[in-house]
PDB file of N, CA and C in Angstrom:
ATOM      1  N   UNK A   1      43.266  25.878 227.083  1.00  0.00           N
ATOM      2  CA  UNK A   1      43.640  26.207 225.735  1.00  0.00           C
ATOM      3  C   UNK A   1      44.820  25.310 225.342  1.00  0.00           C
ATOM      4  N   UNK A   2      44.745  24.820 224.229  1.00  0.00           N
ATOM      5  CA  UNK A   2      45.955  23.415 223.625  1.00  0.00           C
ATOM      6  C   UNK A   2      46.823  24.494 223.070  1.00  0.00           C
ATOM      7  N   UNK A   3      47.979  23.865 223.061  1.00  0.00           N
ATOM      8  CA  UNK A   3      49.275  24.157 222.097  1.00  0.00           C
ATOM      9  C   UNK A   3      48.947  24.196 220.887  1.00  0.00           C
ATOM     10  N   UNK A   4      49.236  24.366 220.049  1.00  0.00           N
ATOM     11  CA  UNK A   4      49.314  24.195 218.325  1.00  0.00           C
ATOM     12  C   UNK A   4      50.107  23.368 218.229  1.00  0.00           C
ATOM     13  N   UNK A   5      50.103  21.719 217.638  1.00  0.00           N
ATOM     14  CA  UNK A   5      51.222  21.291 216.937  1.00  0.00           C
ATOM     15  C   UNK A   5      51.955  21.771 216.047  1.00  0.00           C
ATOM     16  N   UNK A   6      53.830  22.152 216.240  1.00  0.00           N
ATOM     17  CA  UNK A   6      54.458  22.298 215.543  1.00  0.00           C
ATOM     18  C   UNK A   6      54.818  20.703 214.777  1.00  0.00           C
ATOM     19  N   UNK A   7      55.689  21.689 213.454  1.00  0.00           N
ATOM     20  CA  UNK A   7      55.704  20.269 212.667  1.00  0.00           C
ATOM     21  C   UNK A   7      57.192  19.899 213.344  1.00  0.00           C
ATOM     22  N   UNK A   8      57.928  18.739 212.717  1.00  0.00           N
ATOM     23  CA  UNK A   8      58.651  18.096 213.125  1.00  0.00           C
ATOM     24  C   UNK A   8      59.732  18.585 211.885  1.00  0.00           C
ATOM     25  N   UNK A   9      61.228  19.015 212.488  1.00  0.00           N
ATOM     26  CA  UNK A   9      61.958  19.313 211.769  1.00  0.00           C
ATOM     27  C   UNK A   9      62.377  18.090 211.391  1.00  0.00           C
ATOM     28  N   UNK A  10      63.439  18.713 210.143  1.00  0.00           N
ATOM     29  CA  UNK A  10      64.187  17.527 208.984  1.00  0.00           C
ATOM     30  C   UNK A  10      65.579  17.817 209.735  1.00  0.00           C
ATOM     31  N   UNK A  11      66.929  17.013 209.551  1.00  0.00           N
ATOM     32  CA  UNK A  11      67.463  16.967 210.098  1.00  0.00           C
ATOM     33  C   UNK A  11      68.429  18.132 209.144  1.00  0.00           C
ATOM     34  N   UNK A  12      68.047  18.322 208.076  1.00  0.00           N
ATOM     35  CA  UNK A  12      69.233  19.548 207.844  1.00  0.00           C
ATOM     36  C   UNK A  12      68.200  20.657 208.098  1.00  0.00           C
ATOM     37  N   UNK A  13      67.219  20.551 208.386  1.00  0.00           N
ATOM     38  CA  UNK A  13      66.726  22.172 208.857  1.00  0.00           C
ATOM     39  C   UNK A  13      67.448  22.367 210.077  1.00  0.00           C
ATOM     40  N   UNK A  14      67.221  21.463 211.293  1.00  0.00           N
ATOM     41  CA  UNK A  14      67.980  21.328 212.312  1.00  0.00           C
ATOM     42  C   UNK A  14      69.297  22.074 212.069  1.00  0.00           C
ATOM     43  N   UNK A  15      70.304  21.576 211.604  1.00  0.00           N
ATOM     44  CA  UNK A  15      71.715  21.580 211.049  1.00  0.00           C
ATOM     45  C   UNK A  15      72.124  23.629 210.300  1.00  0.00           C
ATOM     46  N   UNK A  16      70.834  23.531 209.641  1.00  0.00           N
ATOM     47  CA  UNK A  16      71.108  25.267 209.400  1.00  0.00           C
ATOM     48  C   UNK A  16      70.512  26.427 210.523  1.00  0.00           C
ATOM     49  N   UNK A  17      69.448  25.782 211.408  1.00  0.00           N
ATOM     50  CA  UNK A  17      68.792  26.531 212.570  1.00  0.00           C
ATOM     51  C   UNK A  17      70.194  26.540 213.430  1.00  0.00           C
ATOM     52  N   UNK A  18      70.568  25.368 213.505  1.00  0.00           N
ATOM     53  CA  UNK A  18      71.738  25.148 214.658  1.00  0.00           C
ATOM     54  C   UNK A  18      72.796  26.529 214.115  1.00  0.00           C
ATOM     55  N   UNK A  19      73.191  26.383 213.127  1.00  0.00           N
ATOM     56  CA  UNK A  19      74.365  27.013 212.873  1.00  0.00           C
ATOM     57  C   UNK A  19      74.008  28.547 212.720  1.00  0.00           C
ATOM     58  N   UNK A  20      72.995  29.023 212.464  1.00  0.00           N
ATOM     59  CA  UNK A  20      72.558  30.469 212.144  1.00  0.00           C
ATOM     60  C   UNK A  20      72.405  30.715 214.146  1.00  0.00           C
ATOM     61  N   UNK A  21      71.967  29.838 214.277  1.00  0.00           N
ATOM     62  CA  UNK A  21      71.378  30.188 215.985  1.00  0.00           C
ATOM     63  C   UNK A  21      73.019  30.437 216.697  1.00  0.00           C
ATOM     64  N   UNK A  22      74.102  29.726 216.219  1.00  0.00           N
ATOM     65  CA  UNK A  22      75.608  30.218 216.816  1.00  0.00           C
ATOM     66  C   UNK A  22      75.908  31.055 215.917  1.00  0.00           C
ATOM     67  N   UNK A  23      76.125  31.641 215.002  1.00  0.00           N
ATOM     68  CA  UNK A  23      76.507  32.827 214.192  1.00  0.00           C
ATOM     69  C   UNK A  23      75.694  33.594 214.945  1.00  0.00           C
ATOM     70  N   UNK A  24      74.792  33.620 215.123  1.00  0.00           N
ATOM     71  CA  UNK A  24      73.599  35.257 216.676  1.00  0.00           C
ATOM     72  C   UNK A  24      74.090  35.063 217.449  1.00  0.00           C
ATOM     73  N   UNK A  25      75.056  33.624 218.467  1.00  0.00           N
ATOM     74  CA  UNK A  25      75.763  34.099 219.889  1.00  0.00           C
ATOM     75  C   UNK A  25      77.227  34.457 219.203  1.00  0.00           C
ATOM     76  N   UNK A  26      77.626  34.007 218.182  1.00  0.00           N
ATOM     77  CA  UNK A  26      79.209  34.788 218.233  1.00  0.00           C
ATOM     78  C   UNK A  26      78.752  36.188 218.159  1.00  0.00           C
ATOM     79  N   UNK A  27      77.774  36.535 217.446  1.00  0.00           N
ATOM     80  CA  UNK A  27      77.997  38.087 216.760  1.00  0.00           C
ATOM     81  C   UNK A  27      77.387  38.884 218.152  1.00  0.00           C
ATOM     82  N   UNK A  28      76.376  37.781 218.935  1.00  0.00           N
ATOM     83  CA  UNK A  28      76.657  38.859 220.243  1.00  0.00           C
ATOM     84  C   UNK A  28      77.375  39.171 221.227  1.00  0.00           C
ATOM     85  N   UNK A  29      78.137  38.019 221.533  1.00  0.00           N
ATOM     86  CA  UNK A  29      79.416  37.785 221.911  1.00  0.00           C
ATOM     87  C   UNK A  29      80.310  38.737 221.274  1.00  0.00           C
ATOM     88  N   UNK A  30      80.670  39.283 220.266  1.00  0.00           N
ATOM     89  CA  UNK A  30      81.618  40.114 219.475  1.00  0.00           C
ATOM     90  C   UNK A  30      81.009  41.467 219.863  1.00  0.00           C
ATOM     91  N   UNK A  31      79.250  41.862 220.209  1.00  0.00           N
ATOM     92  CA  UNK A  31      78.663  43.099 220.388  1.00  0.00           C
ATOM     93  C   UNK A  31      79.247  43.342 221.738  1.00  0.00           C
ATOM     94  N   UNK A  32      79.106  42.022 222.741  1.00  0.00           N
ATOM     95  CA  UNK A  32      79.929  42.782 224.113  1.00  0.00           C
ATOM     96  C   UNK A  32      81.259  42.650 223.942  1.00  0.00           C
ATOM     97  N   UNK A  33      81.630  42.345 223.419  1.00  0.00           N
ATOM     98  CA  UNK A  33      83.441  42.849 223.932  1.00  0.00           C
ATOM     99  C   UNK A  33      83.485  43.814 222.841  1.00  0.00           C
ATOM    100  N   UNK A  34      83.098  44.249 221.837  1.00  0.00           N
ATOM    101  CA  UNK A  34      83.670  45.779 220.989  1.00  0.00           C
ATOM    102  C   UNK A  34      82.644  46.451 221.695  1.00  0.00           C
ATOM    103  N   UNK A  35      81.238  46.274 222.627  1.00  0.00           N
ATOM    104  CA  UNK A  35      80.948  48.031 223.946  1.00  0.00           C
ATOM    105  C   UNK A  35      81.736  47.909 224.771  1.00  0.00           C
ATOM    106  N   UNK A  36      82.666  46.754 225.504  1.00  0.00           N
ATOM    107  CA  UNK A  36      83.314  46.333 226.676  1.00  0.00           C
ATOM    108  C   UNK A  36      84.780  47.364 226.340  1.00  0.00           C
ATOM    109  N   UNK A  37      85.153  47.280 224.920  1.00  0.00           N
ATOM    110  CA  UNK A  37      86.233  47.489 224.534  1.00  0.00           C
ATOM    111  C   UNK A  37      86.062  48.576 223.489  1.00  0.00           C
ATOM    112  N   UNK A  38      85.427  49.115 223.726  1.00  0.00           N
ATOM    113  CA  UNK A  38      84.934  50.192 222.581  1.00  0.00           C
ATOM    114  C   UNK A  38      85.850  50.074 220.948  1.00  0.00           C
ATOM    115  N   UNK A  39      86.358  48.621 220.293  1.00  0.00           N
ATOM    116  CA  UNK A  39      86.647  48.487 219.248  1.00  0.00           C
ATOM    117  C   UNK A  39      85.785  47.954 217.914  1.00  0.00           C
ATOM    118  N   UNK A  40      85.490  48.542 216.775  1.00  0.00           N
ATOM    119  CA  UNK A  40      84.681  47.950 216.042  1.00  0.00           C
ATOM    120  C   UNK A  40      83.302  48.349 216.382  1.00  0.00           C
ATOM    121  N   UNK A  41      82.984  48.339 217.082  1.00  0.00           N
ATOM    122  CA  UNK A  41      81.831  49.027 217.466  1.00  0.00           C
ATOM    123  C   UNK A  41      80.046  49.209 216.769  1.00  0.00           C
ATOM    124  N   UNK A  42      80.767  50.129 215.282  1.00  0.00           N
ATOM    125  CA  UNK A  42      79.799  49.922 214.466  1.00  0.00           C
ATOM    126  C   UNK A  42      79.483  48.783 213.917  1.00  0.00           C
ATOM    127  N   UNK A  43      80.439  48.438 213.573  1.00  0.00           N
ATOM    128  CA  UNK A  43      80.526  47.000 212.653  1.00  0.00           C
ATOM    129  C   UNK A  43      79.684  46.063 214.029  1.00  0.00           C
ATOM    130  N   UNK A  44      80.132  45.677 214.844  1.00  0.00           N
ATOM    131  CA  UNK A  44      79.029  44.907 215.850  1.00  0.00           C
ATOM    132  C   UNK A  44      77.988  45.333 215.803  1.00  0.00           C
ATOM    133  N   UNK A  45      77.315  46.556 216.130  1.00  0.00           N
ATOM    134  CA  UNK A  45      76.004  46.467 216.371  1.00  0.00           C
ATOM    135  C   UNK A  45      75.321  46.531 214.787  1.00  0.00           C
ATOM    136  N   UNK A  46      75.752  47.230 213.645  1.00  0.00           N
ATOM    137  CA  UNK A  46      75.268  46.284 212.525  1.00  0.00           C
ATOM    138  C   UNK A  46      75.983  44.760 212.054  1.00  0.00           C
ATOM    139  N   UNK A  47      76.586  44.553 212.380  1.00  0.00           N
ATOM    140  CA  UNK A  47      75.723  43.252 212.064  1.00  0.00           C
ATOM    141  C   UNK A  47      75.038  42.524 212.766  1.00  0.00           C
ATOM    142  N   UNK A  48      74.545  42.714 214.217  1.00  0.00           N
ATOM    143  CA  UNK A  48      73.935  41.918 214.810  1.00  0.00           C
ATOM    144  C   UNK A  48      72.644  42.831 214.147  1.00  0.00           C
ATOM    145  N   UNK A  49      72.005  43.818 213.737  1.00  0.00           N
ATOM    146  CA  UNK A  49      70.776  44.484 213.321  1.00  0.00           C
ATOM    147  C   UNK A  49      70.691  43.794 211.890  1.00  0.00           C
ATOM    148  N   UNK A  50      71.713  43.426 211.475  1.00  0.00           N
ATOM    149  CA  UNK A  50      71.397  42.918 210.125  1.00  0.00           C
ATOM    150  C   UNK A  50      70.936  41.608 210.033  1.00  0.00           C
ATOM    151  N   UNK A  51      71.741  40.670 211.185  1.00  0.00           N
ATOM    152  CA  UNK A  51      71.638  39.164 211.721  1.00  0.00           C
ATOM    153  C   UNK A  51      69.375  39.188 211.560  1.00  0.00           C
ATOM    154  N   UNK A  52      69.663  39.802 212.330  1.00  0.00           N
ATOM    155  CA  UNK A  52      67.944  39.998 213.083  1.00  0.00           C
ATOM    156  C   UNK A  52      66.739  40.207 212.037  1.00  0.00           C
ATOM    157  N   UNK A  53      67.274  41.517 211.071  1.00  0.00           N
ATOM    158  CA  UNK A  53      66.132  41.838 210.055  1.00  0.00           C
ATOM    159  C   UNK A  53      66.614  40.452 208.864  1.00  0.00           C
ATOM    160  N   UNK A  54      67.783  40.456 208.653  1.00  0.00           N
ATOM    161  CA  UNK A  54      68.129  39.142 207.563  1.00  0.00           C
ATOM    162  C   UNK A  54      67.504  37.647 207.949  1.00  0.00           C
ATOM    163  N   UNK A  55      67.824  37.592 209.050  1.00  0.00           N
ATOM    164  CA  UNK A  55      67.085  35.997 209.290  1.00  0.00           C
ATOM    165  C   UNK A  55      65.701  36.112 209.528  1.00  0.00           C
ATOM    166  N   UNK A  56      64.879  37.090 210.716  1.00  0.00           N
ATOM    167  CA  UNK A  56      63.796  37.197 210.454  1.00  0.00           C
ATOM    168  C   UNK A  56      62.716  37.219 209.011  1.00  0.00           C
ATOM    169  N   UNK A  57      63.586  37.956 208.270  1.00  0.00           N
ATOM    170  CA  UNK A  57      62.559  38.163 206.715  1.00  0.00           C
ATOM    171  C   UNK A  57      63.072  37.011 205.782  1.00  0.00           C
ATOM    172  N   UNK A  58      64.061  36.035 205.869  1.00  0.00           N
ATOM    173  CA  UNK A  58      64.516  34.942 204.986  1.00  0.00           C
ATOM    174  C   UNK A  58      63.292  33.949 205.584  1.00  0.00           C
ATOM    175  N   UNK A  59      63.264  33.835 207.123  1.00  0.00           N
ATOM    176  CA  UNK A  59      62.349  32.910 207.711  1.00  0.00           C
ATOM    177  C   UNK A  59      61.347  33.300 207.458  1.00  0.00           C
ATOM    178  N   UNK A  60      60.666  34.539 206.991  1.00  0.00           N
ATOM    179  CA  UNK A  60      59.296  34.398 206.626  1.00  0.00           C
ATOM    180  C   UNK A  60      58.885  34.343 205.246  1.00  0.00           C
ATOM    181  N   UNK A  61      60.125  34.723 204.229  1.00  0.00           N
ATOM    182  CA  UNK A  61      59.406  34.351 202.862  1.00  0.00           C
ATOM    183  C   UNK A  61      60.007  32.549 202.903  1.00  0.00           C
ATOM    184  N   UNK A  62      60.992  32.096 203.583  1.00  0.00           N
ATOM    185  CA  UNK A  62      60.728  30.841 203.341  1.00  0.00           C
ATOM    186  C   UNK A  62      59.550  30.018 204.314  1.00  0.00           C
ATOM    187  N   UNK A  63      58.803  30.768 205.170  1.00  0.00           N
ATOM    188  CA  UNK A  63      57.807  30.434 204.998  1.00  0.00           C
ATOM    189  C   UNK A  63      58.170  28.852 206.712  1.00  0.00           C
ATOM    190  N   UNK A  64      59.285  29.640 207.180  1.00  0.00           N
ATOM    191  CA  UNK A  64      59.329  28.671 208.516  1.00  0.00           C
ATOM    192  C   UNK A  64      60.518  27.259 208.232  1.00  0.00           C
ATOM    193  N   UNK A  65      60.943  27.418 206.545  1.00  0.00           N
ATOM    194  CA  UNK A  65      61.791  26.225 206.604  1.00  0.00           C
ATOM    195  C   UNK A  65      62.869  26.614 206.140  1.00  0.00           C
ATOM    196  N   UNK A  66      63.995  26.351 207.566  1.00  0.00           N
ATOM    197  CA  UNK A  66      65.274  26.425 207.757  1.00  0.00           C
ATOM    198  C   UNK A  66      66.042  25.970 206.584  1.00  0.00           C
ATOM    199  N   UNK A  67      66.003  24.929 205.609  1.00  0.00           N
ATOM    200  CA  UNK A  67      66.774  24.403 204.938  1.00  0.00           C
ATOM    201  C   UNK A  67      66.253  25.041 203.539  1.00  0.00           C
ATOM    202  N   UNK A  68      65.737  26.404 203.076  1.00  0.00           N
ATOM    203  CA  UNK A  68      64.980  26.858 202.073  1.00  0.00           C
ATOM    204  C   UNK A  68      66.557  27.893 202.224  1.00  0.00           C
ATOM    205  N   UNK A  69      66.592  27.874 200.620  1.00  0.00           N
ATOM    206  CA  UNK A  69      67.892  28.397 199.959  1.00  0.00           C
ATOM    207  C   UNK A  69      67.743  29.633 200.242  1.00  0.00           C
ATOM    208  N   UNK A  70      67.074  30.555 199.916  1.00  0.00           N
ATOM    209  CA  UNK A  70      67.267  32.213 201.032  1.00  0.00           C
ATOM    210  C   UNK A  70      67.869  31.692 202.475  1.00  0.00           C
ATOM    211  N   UNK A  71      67.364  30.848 203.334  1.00  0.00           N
ATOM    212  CA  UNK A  71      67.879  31.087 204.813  1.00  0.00           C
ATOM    213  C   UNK A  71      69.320  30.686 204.630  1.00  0.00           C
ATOM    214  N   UNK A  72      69.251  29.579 203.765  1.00  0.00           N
ATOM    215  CA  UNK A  72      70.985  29.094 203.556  1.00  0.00           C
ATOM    216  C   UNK A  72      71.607  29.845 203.213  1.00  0.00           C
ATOM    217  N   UNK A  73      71.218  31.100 202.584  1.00  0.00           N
ATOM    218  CA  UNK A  73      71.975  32.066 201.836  1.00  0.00           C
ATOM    219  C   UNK A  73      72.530  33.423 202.756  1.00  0.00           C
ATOM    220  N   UNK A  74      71.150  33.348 204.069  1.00  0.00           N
ATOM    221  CA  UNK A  74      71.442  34.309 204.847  1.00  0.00           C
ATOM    222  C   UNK A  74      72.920  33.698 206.004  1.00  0.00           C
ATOM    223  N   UNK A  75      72.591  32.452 206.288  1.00  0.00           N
ATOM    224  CA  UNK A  75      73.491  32.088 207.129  1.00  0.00           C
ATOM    225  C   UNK A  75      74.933  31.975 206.283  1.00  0.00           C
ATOM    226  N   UNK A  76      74.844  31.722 205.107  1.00  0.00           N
ATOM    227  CA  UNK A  76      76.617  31.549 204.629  1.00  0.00           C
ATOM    228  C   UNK A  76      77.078  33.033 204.322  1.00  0.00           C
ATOM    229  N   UNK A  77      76.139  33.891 204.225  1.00  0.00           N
ATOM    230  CA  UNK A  77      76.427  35.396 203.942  1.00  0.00           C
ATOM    231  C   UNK A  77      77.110  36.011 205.832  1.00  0.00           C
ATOM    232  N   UNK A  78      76.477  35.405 206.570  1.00  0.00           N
ATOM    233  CA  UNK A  78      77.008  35.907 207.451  1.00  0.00           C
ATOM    234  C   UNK A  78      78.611  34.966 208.334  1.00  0.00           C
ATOM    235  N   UNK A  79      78.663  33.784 207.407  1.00  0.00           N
ATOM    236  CA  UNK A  79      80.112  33.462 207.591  1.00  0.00           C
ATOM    237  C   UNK A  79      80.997  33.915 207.105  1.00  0.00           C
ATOM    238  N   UNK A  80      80.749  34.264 205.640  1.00  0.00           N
ATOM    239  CA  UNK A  80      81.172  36.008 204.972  1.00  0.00           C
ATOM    240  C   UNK A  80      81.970  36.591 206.355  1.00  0.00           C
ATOM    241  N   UNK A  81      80.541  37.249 206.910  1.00  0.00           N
ATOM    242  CA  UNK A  81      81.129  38.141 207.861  1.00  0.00           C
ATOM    243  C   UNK A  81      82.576  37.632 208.530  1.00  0.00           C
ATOM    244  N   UNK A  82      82.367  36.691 209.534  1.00  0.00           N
ATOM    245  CA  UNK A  82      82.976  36.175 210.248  1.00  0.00           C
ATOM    246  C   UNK A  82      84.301  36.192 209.755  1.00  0.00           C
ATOM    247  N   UNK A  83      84.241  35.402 208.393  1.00  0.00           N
ATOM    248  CA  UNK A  83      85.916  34.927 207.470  1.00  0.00           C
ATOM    249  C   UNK A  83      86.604  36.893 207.441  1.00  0.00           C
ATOM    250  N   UNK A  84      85.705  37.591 207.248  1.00  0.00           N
ATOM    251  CA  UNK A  84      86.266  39.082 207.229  1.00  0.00           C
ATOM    252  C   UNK A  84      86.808  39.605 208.655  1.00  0.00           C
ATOM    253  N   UNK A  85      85.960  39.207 209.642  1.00  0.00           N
ATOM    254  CA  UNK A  85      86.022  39.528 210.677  1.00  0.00           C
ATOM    255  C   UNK A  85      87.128  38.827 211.152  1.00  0.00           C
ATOM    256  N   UNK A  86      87.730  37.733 211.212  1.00  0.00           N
ATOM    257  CA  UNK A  86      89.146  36.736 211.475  1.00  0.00           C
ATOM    258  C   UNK A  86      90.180  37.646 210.711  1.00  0.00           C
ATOM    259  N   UNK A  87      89.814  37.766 209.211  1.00  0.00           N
ATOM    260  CA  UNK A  87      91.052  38.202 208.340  1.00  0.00           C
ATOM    261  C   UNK A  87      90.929  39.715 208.952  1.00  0.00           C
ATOM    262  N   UNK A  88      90.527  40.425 209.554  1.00  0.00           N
ATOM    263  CA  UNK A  88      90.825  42.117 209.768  1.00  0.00           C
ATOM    264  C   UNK A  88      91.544  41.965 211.114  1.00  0.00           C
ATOM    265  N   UNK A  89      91.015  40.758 212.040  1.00  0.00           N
ATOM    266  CA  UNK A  89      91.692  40.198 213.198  1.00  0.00           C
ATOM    267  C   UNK A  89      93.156  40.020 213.364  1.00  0.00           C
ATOM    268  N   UNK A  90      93.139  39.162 212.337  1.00  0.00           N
ATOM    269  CA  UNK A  90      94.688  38.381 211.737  1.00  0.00           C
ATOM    270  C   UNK A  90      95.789  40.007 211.383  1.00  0.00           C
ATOM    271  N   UNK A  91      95.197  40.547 210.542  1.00  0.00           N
ATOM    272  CA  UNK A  91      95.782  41.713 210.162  1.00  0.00           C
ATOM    273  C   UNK A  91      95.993  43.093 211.002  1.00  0.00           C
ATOM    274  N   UNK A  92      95.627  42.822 212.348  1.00  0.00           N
ATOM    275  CA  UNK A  92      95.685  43.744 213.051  1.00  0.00           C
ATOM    276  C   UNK A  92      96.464  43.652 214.260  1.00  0.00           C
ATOM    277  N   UNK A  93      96.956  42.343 214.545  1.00  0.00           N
ATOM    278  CA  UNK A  93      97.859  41.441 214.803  1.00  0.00           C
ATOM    279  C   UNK A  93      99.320  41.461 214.616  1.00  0.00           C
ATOM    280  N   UNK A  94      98.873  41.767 213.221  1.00  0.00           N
ATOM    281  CA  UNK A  94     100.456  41.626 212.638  1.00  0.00           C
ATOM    282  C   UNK A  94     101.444  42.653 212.829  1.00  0.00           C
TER     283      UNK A  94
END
Protein backbone atom coordinates (compact mmCIF):
# COMPACT_ATOMS: atom_id res chain seq x y z
CA UNK A 1 0.00 0.00 0.00
CA UNK A 2 1.71 3.65 -1.17
CA UNK A 3 1.75 6.73 0.93
CA UNK A 4 -0.45 9.53 -0.32
CA UNK A 5 1.58 12.41 -1.58
CA UNK A 6 1.48 15.28 0.70
CA UNK A 7 1.76 18.65 -0.89
CA UNK A 8 4.80 20.66 -0.35
CA UNK A 9 4.60 23.50 2.13
CA UNK A 10 5.19 27.37 1.36
CA UNK A 11 7.64 28.76 3.45
CA UNK A 12 5.31 30.98 5.58
CA UNK A 13 3.00 28.06 6.14
CA UNK A 14 6.13 26.49 7.55
CA UNK A 15 6.84 29.75 9.67
CA UNK A 16 3.07 29.77 11.25
CA UNK A 17 3.03 25.67 11.74
CA UNK A 18 6.47 26.31 13.39
CA UNK A 19 5.28 28.89 15.73
CA UNK A 20 1.69 27.52 16.70
CA UNK A 21 3.60 23.99 17.08
CA UNK A 22 5.89 26.06 20.09
CA UNK A 23 2.95 28.00 21.55
CA UNK A 24 1.45 23.78 22.23
CA UNK A 25 5.05 23.04 23.92
CA UNK A 26 5.10 26.30 26.02
CA UNK A 27 1.45 25.89 27.01
CA UNK A 28 2.35 22.30 27.89
CA UNK A 29 5.25 23.06 29.49
CA UNK A 30 3.18 25.75 31.65
CA UNK A 31 0.37 22.53 32.14
CA UNK A 32 3.29 20.65 34.01
CA UNK A 33 4.66 23.01 36.24
CA UNK A 34 1.03 24.69 37.38
CA UNK A 35 0.01 20.27 38.22
CA UNK A 36 3.79 20.13 39.50
CA UNK A 37 3.01 23.32 41.42
CA UNK A 38 -0.55 23.34 41.78
CA UNK A 39 -0.56 27.27 40.55
CA UNK A 40 -2.90 28.51 37.82
CA UNK A 41 -4.05 25.40 37.23
CA UNK A 42 -7.28 26.13 35.51
CA UNK A 43 -6.00 28.57 33.34
CA UNK A 44 -3.35 25.72 32.05
CA UNK A 45 -5.43 23.06 31.37
CA UNK A 46 -7.85 25.48 29.45
CA UNK A 47 -5.83 26.77 27.49
CA UNK A 48 -4.09 23.90 26.38
CA UNK A 49 -8.09 22.42 25.62
CA UNK A 50 -8.59 25.53 23.83
CA UNK A 51 -4.96 25.33 21.95
CA UNK A 52 -6.35 21.79 20.64
CA UNK A 53 -10.16 22.46 19.70
CA UNK A 54 -8.87 26.17 18.26
CA UNK A 55 -6.15 24.92 16.03
CA UNK A 56 -7.73 21.70 15.16
CA UNK A 57 -11.10 23.46 13.74
CA UNK A 58 -9.02 26.70 12.18
CA UNK A 59 -6.98 23.75 10.34
CA UNK A 60 -9.96 22.28 9.04
CA UNK A 61 -12.05 25.14 7.78
CA UNK A 62 -8.78 26.41 6.37
CA UNK A 63 -8.80 23.41 4.80
CA UNK A 64 -4.89 22.17 5.77
CA UNK A 65 -3.24 25.69 5.00
CA UNK A 66 -1.20 27.01 7.76
CA UNK A 67 -0.79 30.49 6.35
CA UNK A 68 -4.92 30.93 5.91
CA UNK A 69 -5.95 34.01 8.10
CA UNK A 70 -8.24 31.97 10.69
CA UNK A 71 -5.00 29.82 11.61
CA UNK A 72 -3.01 33.16 11.79
CA UNK A 73 -5.63 34.41 13.88
CA UNK A 74 -5.67 31.35 16.12
CA UNK A 75 -1.93 31.46 16.68
CA UNK A 76 -1.65 35.42 17.45
CA UNK A 77 -4.79 34.96 19.73
CA UNK A 78 -2.86 32.62 21.67
CA UNK A 79 0.25 35.03 22.02
CA UNK A 80 -2.57 37.08 23.54
CA UNK A 81 -2.39 34.45 25.98
CA UNK A 82 1.15 34.29 26.63
CA UNK A 83 1.68 38.49 26.69
CA UNK A 84 -1.18 37.98 29.69
CA UNK A 85 0.40 35.18 31.03
CA UNK A 86 4.14 37.19 31.37
CA UNK A 87 2.14 40.40 32.52
CA UNK A 88 0.16 38.34 35.56
CA UNK A 89 3.85 36.78 35.98
CA UNK A 90 5.55 40.17 36.13
CA UNK A 91 2.81 41.29 38.58
CA UNK A 92 3.04 38.65 40.92
CA UNK A 93 6.58 39.25 41.32
CA UNK A 94 6.32 42.46 42.36
Amino acid sequence: MSEPELPTLTGAQKRWALAAAALFLLAVGFLGFALNTGVMQVFAVGWVALMIFGFVGASRVAKGDFAHPLFKAQVMLHVVAVGLLVAVIIRALK
